[in-house]
Protein backbone atom coordinates (compact mmCIF):
# COMPACT_ATOMS: atom_id res chain seq x y z
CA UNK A 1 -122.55 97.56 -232.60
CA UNK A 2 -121.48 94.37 -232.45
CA UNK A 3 -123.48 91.53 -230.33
CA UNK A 4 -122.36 88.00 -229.41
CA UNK A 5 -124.91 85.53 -229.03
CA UNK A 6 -124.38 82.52 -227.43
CA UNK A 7 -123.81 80.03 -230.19
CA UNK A 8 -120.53 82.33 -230.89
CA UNK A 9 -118.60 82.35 -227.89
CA UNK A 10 -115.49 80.65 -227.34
CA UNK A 11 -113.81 78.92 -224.36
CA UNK A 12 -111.24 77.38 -223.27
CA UNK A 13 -111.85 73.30 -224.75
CA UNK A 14 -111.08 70.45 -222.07
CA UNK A 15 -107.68 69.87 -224.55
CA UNK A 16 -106.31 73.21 -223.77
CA UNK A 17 -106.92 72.57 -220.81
CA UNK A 18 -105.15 69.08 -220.81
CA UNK A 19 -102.52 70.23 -222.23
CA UNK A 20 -102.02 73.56 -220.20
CA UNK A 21 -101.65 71.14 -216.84
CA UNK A 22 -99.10 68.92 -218.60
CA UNK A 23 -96.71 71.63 -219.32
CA UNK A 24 -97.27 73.30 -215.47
CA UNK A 25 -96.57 69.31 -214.59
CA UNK A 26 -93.53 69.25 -216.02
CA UNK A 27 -92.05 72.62 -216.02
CA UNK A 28 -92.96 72.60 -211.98
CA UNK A 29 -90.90 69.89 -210.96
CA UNK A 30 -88.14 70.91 -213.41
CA UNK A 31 -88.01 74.55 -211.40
CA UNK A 32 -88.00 73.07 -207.81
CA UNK A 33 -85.20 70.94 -208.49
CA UNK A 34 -83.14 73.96 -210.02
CA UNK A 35 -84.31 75.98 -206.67
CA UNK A 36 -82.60 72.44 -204.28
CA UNK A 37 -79.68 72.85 -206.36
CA UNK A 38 -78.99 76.14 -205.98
CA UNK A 39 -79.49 75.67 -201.97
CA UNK A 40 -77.39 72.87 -201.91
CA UNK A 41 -75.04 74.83 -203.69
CA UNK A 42 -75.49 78.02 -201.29
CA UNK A 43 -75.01 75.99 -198.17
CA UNK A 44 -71.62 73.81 -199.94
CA UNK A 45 -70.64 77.66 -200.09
CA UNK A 46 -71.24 78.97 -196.95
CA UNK A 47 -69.65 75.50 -195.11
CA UNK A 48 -66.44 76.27 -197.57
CA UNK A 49 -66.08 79.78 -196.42
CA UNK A 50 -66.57 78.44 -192.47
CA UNK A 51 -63.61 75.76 -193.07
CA UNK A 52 -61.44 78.41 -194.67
CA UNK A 53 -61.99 80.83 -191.47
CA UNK A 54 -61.15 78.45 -189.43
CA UNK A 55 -57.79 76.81 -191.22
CA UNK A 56 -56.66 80.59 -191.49
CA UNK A 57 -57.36 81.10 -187.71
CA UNK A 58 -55.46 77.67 -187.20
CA UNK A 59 -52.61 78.79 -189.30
CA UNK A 60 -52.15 81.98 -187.28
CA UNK A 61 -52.29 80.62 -183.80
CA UNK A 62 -49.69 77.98 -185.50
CA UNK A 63 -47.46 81.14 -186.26
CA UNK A 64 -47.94 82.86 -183.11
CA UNK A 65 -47.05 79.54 -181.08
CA UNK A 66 -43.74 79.14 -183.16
CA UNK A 67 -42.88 82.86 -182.67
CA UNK A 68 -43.37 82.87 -178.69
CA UNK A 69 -42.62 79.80 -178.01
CA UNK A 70 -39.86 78.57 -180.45
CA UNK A 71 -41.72 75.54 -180.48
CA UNK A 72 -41.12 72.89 -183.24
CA UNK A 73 -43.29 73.01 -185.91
CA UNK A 74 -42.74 69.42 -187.69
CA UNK A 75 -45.20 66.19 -187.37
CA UNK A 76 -48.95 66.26 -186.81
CA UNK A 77 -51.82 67.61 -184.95
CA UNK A 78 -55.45 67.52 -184.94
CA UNK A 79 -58.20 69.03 -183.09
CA UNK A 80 -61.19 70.69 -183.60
CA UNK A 81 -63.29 74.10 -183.10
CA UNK A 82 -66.50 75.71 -182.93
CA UNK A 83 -67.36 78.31 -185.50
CA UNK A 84 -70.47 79.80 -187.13
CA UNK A 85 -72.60 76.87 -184.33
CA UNK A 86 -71.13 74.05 -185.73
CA UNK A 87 -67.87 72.27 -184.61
CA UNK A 88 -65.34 71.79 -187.37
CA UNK A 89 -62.46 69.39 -187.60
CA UNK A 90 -58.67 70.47 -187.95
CA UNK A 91 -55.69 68.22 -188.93
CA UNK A 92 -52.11 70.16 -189.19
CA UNK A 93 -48.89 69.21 -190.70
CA UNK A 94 -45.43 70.48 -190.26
CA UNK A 95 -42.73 69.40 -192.73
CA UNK A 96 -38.87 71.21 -193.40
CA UNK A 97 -38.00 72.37 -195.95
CA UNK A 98 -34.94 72.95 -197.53
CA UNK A 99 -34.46 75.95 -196.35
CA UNK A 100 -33.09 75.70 -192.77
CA UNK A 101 -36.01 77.53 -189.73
CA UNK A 102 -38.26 77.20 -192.59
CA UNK A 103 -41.05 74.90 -192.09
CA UNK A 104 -44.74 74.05 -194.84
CA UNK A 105 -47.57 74.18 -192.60
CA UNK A 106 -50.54 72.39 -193.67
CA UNK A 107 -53.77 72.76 -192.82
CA UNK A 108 -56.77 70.51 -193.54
CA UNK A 109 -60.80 71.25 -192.23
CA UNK A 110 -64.04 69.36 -192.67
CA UNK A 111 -67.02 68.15 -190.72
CA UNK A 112 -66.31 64.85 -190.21
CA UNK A 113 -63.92 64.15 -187.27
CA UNK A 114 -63.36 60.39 -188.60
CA UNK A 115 -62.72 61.47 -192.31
CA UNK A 116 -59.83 63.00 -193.03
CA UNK A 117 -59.98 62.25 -196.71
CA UNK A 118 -63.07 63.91 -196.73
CA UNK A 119 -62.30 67.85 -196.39
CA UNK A 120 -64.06 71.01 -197.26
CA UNK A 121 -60.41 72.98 -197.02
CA UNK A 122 -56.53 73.13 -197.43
CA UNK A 123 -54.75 75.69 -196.88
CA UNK A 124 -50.93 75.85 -197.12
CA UNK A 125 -48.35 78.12 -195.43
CA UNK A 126 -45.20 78.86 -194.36
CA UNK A 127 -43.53 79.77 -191.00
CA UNK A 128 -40.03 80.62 -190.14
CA UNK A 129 -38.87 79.45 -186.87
CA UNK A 130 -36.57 81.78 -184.80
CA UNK A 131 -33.63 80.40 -184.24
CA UNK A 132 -32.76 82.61 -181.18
């Protein structure tokens, strides 16, 4: 049988130690800046998928307008709706093309109602106009 005395056994030395705490210093802040990253990137996501709801709901109302109404689609329009508890800011343009009744819808979203350059969305379509 094997017996320890006291002069024999080990322990951790105040090195170790030292140097155990630098690497949890640095790996720490290392890892909590990966997790803010990905939540910044989770949110970008989730305010990307918003915009794109709401320039696809824009787009439709645009093509149910120009159906029942015959109403021209060219030049601009802006406006803005409330989706997912936040309001979001529209900006539409109508152009002809080539092709006569045939008109490029574009629509633009973001959050800021002052910054049109500054967009989460675009979404492109295009709508026939009856001519009847």
């Amino acid at each position: 049988m094997v017996t320890m005395n006291s002069d024999s056994a080990k322990g951790f030395t105040l090195v170790e130690v030292m140097v155990a705490l630098v690497i949890v210093a640095i790996a720490l802040p290392a890892l909590l800046i990966s997790v803010y990253r990905q939540v910044d990137g989770t949110a970008y996501l989730r305010d990307k998928l918003v915009a794109n709801w709401v320039a696809a709901n824009k787009m439709a109302e645009i093509r149910l307008i120009s159906s029942l109404n015959s109403k021209t689609l060219e030049g601009k329009n802006s406006g803005s709706e409330e989706m997912a508890d936040r309001e979001w800011f529209w900006w539409a343009k109508g152009e002809k093309t080539t092709v006569d009744n045939f008109y490029r819808m574009t629509v633009t979203v973001g959050s800021d109602a002052d910054n049109e350059s500054n967009t989460l969305i675009t979404l492109v379509g295009f709508v026939e106009k009856d001519s009847g």
